[in-house]
Protein backbone atom coordinates (compact mmCIF):
# COMPACT_ATOMS: atom_id res chain seq x y z
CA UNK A 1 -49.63 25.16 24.95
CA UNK A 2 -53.12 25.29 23.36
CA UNK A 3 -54.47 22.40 22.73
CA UNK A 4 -56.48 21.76 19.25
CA UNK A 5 -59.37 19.62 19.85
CA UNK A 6 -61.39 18.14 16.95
CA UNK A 7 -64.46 15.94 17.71
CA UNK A 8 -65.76 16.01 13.95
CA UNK A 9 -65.85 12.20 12.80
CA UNK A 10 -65.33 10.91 16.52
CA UNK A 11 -69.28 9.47 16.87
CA UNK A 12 -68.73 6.81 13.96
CA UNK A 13 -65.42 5.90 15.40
CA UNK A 14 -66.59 5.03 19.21
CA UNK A 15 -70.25 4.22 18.91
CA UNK A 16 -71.54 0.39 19.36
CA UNK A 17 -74.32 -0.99 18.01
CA UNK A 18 -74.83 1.15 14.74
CA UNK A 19 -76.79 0.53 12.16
CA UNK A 20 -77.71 1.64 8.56
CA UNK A 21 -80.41 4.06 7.99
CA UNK A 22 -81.91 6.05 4.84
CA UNK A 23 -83.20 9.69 5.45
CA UNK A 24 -86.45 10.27 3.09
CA UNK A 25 -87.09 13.88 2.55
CA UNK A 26 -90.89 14.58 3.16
CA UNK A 27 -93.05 15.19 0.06
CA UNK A 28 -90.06 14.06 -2.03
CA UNK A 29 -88.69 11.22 -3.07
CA UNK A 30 -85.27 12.09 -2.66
CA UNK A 31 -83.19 9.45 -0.41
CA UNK A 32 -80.35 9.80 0.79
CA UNK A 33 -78.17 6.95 2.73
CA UNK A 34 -76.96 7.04 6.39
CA UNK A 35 -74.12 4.73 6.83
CA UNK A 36 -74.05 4.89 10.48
CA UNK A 37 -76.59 5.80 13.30
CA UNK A 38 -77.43 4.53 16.32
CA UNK A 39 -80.80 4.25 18.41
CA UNK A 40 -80.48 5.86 21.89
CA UNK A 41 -83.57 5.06 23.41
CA UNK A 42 -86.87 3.36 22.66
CA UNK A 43 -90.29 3.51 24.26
CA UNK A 44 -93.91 1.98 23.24
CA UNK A 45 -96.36 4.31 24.70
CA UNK A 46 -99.85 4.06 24.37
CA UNK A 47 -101.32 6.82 22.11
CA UNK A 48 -105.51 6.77 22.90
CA UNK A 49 -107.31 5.08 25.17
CA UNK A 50 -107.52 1.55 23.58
CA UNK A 51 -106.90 -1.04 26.01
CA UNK A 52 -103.16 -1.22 24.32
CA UNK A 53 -104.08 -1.60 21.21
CA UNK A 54 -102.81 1.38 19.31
CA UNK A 55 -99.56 1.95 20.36
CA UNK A 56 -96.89 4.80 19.68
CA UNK A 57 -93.39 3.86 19.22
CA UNK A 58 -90.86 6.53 19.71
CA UNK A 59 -86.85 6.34 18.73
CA UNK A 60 -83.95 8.60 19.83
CA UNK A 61 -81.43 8.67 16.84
CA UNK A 62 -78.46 10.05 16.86
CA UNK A 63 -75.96 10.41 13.78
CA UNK A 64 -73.28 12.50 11.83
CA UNK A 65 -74.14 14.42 8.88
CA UNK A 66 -72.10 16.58 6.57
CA UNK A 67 -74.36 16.28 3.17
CA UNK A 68 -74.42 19.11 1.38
CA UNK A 69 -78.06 19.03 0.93
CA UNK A 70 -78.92 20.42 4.27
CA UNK A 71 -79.92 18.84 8.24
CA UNK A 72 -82.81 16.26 8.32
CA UNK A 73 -85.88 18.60 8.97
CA UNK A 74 -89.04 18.10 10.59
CA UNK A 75 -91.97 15.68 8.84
CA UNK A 76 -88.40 13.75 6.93
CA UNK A 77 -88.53 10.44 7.64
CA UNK A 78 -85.90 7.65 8.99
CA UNK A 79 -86.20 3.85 7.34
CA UNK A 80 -84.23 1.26 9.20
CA UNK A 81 -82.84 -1.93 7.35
CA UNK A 82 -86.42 -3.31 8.22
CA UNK A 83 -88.30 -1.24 6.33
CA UNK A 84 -89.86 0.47 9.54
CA UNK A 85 -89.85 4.79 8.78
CA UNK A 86 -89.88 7.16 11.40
CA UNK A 87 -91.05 10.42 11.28
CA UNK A 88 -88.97 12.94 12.38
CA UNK A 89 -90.41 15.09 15.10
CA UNK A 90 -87.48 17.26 16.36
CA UNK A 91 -83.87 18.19 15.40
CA UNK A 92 -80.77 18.80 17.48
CA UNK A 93 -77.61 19.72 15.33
CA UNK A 94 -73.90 19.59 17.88
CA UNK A 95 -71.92 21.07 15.33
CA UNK A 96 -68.42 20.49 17.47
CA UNK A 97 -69.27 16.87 16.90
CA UNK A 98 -70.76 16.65 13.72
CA UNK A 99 -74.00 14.96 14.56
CA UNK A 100 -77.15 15.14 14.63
CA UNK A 101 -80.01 14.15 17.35
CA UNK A 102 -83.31 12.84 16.14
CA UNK A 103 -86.61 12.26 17.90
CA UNK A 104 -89.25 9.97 15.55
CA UNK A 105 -92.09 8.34 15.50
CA UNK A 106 -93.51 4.94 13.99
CA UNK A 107 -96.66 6.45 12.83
CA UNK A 108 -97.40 2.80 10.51
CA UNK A 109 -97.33 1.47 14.37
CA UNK A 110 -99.55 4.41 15.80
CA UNK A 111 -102.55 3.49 13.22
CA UNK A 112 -101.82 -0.04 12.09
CA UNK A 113 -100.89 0.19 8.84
CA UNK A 114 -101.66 -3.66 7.75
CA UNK A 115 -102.81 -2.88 4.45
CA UNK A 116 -101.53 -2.11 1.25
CA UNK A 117 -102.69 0.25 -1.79
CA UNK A 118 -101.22 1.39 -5.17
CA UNK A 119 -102.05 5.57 -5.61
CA UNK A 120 -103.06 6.12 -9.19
CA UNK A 121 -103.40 9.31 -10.78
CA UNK A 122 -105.62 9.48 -14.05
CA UNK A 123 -103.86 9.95 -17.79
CA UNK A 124 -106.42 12.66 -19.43
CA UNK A 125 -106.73 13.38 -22.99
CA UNK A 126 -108.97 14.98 -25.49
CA UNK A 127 -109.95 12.71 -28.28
CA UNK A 128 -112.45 14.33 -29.86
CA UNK A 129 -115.44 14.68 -27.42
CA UNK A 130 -113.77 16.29 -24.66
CA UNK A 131 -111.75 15.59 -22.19
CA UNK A 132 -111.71 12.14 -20.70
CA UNK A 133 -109.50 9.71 -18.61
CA UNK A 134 -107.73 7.13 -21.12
CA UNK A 135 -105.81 5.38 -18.38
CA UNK A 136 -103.83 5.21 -14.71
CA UNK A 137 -100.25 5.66 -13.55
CA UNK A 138 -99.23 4.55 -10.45
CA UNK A 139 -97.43 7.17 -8.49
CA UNK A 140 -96.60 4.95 -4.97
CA UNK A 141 -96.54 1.16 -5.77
CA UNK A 142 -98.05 -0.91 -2.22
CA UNK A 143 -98.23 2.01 -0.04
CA UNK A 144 -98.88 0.67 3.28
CA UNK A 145 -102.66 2.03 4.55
CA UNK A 146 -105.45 1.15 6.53
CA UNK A 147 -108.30 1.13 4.62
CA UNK A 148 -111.78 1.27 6.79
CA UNK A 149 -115.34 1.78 6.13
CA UNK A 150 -116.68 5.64 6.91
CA UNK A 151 -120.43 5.72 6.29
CA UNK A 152 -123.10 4.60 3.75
CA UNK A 153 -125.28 7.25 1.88
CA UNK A 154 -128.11 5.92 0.59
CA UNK A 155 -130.57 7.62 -1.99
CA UNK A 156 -134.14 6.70 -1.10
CA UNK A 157 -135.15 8.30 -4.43
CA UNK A 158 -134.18 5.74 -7.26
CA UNK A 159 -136.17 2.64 -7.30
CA UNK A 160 -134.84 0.42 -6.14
CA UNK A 161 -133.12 2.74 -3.46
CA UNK A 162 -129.08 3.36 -4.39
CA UNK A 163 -126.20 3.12 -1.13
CA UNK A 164 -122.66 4.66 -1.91
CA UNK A 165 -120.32 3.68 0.26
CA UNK A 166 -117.57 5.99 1.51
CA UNK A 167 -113.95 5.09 3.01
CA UNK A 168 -111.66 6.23 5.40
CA UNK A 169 -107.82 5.39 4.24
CA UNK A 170 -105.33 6.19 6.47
CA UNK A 171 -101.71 6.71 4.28
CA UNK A 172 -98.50 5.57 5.75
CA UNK A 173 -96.38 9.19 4.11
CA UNK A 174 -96.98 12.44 3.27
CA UNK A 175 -97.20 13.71 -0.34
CA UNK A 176 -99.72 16.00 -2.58
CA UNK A 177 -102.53 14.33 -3.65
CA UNK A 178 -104.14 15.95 -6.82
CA UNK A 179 -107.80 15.60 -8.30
CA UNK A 180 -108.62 12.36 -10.24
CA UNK A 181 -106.27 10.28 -7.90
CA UNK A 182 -107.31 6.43 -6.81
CA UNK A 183 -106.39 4.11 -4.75
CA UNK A 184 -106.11 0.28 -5.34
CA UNK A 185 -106.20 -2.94 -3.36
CA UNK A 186 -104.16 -5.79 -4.23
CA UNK A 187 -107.82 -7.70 -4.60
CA UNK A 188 -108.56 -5.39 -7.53
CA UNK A 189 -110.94 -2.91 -5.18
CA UNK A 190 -110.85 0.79 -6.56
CA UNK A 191 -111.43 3.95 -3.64
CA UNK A 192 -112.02 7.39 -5.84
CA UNK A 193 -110.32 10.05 -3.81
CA UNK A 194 -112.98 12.34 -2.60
CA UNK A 195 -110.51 14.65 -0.01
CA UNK A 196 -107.97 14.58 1.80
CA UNK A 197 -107.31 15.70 5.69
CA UNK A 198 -104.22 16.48 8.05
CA UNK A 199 -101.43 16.47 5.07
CA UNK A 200 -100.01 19.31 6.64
CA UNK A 201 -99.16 17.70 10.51
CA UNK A 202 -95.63 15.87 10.99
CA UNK A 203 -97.17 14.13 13.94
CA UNK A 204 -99.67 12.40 12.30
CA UNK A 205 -100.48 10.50 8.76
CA UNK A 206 -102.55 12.37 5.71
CA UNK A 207 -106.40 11.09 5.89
CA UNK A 208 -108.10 10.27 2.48
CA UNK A 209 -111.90 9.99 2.22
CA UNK A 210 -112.88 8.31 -0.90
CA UNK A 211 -115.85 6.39 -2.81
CA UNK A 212 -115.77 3.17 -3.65
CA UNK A 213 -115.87 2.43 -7.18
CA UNK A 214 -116.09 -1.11 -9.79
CA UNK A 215 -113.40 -2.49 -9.36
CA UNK A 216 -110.18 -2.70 -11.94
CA UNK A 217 -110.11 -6.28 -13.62
């Protein structure tokens, strides 16, 4: 007698300690919910040389998927019921079973993410004179960041001598940033996107260099 052995469901029904999840597709805004997944290991590692203070926090997840929109891929990220999003950094599909295996990163951990910025991209319209920027529209609404200092140019040929200060803002997900595009503190402070640097690697966050500008009242 042959027996007929189906596995496909069997993870949900006999795993402990599950949780909910939502998948974020990278780039994209599209969600979409994960009833049931469970975290099979979890290690703190450090990532640079820096006495412990930058850590990298890697999960193990592991759960089914049948949506018709296709496997999680690579750079898609994983948000927990605590808001914490892991990057996905490899993909195992057991198709007996059903399920999917998932190794991610906290990269908001990795670079201490502890500050917050709304990304604005400018409104431009010709009104007579040419074209010119008649307002903002906020595109990702307290993004977290980490927004440090870069370097000061100063021109030494106005009188009094002029110092522009430049920025280094570290973005906690990956999506196209496009000329005339800002970023804004929740103390009003404006940073005028100048470039941007390693959008394209999963395994770590885009890099935006910008100017500081007057701030927004």
């Amino acid at each position: 007698m042959t027996l007929q052995l189906n596995t496909l469901g069997d993870f949900a029904a006999v795993v402990d300690g599950a949780e909910e999840i939502t998948l974020k597709r990278r780039d994209r805004a599209t969600t979409i919910a994960v009833p049931i997944a469970w975290r099979s290991s979890s290690r703190t590692l450090e990532a640079e040389p820096t006495d412990g203070h930058v850590a990298r926090a890697d999960i193990v997840w592991h759960f089914p998927w049948g949506h018709e929109s296709g496997p999680p891929r690579l750079g898609d990220m994983l948000i927990d019921a605590t808001d914490e999003c892991f990057t996905i950094l490899s993909v195992d599909r057991y198709v007996i079973t059903g399920r999917v295996r998932c190794e991610a990163r906290n990269l908001r951990i990795v670079y201490q993410l502890n500050d917050r910025v709304d990304v604005q991209v400018a409104t431009i319209e010709d009104l007579g004179d040419g074209p010119e920027i008649v307002g903002w529209t906020t595109i990702r609404a307290a993004l977290p960041a980490r927004v440090q200092p870069d370097r000061i140019e100063v021109d030494n040929t106005t009188t009094p001598a002029t110092a522009v200060t430049y920025y280094r803002i570290i973005l906690g997900e990956q999506f196209a940033l496009e000329a005339n595009t800002r970023f804004v503190s929740p103390q009003g402070d404006v940073y005028q996107l100048v470039e941007c640097t390693q959008a394209e690697r999963i395994d770590a966050l885009p890099v935006a260099r910008a100017v500081s500008v007057p701030g927004v009242s």
